[in-house]
C-alpha atoms as a PDB file:
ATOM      1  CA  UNK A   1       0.000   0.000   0.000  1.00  0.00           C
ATOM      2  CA  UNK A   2       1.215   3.459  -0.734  1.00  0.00           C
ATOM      3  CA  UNK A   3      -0.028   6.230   0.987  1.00  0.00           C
ATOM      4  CA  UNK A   4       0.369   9.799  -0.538  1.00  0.00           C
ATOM      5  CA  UNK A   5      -0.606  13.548   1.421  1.00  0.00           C
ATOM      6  CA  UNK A   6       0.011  16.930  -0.570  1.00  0.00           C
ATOM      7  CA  UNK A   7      -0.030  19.600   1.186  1.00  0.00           C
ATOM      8  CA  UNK A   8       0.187  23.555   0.610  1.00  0.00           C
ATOM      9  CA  UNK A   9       2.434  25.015   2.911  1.00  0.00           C
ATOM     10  CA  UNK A  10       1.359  28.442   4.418  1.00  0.00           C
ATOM     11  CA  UNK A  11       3.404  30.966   5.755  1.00  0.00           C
ATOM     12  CA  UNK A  12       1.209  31.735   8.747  1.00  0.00           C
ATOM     13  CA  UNK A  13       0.115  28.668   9.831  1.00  0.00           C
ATOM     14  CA  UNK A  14       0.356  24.827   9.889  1.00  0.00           C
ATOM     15  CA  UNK A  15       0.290  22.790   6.362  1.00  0.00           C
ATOM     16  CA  UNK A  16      -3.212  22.613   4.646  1.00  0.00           C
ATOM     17  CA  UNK A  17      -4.022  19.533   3.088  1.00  0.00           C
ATOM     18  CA  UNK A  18      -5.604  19.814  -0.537  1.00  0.00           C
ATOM     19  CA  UNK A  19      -6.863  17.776  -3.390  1.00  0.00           C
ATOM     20  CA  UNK A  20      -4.595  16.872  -6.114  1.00  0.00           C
ATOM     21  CA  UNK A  21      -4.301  14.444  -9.431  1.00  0.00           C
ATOM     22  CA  UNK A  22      -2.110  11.500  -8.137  1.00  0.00           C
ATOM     23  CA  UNK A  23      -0.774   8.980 -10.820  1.00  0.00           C
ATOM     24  CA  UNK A  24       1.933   6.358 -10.684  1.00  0.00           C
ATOM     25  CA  UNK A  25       4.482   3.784 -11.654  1.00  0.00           C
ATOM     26  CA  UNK A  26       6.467   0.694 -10.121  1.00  0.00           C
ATOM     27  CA  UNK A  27       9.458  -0.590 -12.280  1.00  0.00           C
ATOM     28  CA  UNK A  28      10.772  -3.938 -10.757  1.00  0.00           C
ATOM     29  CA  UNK A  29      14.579  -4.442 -11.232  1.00  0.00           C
ATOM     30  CA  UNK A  30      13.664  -6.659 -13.959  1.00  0.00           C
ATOM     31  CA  UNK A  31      12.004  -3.731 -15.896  1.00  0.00           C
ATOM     32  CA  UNK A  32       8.496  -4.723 -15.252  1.00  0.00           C
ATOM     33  CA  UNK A  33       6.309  -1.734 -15.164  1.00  0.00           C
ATOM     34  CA  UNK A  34       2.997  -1.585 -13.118  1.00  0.00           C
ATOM     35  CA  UNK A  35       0.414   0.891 -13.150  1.00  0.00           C
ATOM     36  CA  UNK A  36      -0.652   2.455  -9.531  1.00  0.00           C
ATOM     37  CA  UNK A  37      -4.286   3.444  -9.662  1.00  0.00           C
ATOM     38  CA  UNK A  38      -4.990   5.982  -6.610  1.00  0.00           C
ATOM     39  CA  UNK A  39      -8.196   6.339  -4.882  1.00  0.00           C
ATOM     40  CA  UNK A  40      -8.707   9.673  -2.802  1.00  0.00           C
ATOM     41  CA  UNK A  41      -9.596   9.637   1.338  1.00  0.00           C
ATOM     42  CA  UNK A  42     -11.207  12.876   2.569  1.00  0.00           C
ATOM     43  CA  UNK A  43     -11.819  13.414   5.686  1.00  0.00           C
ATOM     44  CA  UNK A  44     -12.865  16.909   5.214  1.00  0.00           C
ATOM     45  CA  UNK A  45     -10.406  19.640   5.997  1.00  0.00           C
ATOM     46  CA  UNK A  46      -8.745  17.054   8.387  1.00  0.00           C
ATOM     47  CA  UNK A  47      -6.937  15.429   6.036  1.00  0.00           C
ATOM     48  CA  UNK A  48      -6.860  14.182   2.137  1.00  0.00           C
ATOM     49  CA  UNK A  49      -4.842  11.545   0.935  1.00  0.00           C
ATOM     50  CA  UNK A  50      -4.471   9.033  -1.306  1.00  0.00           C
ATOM     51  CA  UNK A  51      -3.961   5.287  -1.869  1.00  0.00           C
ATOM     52  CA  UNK A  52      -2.587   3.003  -4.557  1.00  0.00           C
ATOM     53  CA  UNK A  53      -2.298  -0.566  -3.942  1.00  0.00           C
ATOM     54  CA  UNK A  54       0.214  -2.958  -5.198  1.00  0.00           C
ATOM     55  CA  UNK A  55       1.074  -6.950  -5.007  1.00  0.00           C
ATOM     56  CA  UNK A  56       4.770  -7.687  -3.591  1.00  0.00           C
ATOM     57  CA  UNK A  57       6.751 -10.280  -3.274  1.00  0.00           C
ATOM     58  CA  UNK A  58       9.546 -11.130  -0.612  1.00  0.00           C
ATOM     59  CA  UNK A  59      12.936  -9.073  -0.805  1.00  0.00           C
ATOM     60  CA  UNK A  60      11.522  -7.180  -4.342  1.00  0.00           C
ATOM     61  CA  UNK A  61      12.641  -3.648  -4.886  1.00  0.00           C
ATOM     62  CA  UNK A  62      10.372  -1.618  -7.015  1.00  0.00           C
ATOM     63  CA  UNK A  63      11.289   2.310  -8.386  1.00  0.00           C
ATOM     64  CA  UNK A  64       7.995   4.257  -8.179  1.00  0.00           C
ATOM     65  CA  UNK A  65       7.861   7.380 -10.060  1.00  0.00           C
ATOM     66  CA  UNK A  66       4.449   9.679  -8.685  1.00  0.00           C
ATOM     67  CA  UNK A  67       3.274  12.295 -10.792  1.00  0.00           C
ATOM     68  CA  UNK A  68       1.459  14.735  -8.509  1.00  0.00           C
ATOM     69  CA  UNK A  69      -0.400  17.775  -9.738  1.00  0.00           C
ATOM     70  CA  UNK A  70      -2.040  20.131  -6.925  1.00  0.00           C
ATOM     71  CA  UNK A  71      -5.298  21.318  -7.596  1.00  0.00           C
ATOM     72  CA  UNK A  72      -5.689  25.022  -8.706  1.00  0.00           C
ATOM     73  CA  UNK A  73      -2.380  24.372  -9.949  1.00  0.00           C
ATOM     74  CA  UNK A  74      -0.717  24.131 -13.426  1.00  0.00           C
ATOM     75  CA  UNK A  75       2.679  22.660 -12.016  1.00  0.00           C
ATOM     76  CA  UNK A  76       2.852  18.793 -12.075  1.00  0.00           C
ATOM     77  CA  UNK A  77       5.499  17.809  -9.675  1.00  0.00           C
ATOM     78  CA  UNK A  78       7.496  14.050  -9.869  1.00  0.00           C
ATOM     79  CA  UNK A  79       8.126  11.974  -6.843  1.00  0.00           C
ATOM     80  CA  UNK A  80      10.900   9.607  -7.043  1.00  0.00           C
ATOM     81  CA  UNK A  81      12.073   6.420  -4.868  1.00  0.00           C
ATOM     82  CA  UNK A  82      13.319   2.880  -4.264  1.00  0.00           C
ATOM     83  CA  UNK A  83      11.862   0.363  -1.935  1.00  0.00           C
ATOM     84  CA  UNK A  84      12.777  -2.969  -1.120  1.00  0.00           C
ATOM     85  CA  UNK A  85      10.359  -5.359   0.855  1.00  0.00           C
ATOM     86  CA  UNK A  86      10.100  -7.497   3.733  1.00  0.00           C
ATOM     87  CA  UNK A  87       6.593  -9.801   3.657  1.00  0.00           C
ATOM     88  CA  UNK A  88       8.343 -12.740   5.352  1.00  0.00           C
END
């Protein structure tokens, strides 16, 4: 499961979560590419996030690449990492 928050920093005051277009990739060191489809949590101006689910297996290391896009924005940014897992 990966969990993804976006949040709009203000200068005055804590972090305000906001809505944004969340879309994703994990490459598998064998080059296998797998969509993440991400399916939005709000829990009204508490918190918004969003979740993408994906099958692992023992010890595999996947490179996700997020493509995040704020709303009222025009800026797309790109999230990238490496993760290796542990299911045993």
């Amino acid at each position: 499961m990966l969990n993804v928050t976006v949040l709009r920093k203000q200068a005055d005051a804590a972090n305000t979560p906001v809505h944004a277009a969340v879309a994703g990739t994990a490459k598998n060191l064998t080059g296998q590419i797998r969509e993440i489809e991400f399916r939005e949590i709000d829990e009204s101006s508490d918190a918004i996030y969003y979740i993408g689910e994906l099958s692992v297996r023992n010890m595999e290391t996947f490179d996700f690449t997020l493509e995040v896009t704020p709303e009222a924005s025009d800026e797309a940014y790109t999230v990238k990492f490496r993760q290796q897992f542990y299911t045993e």
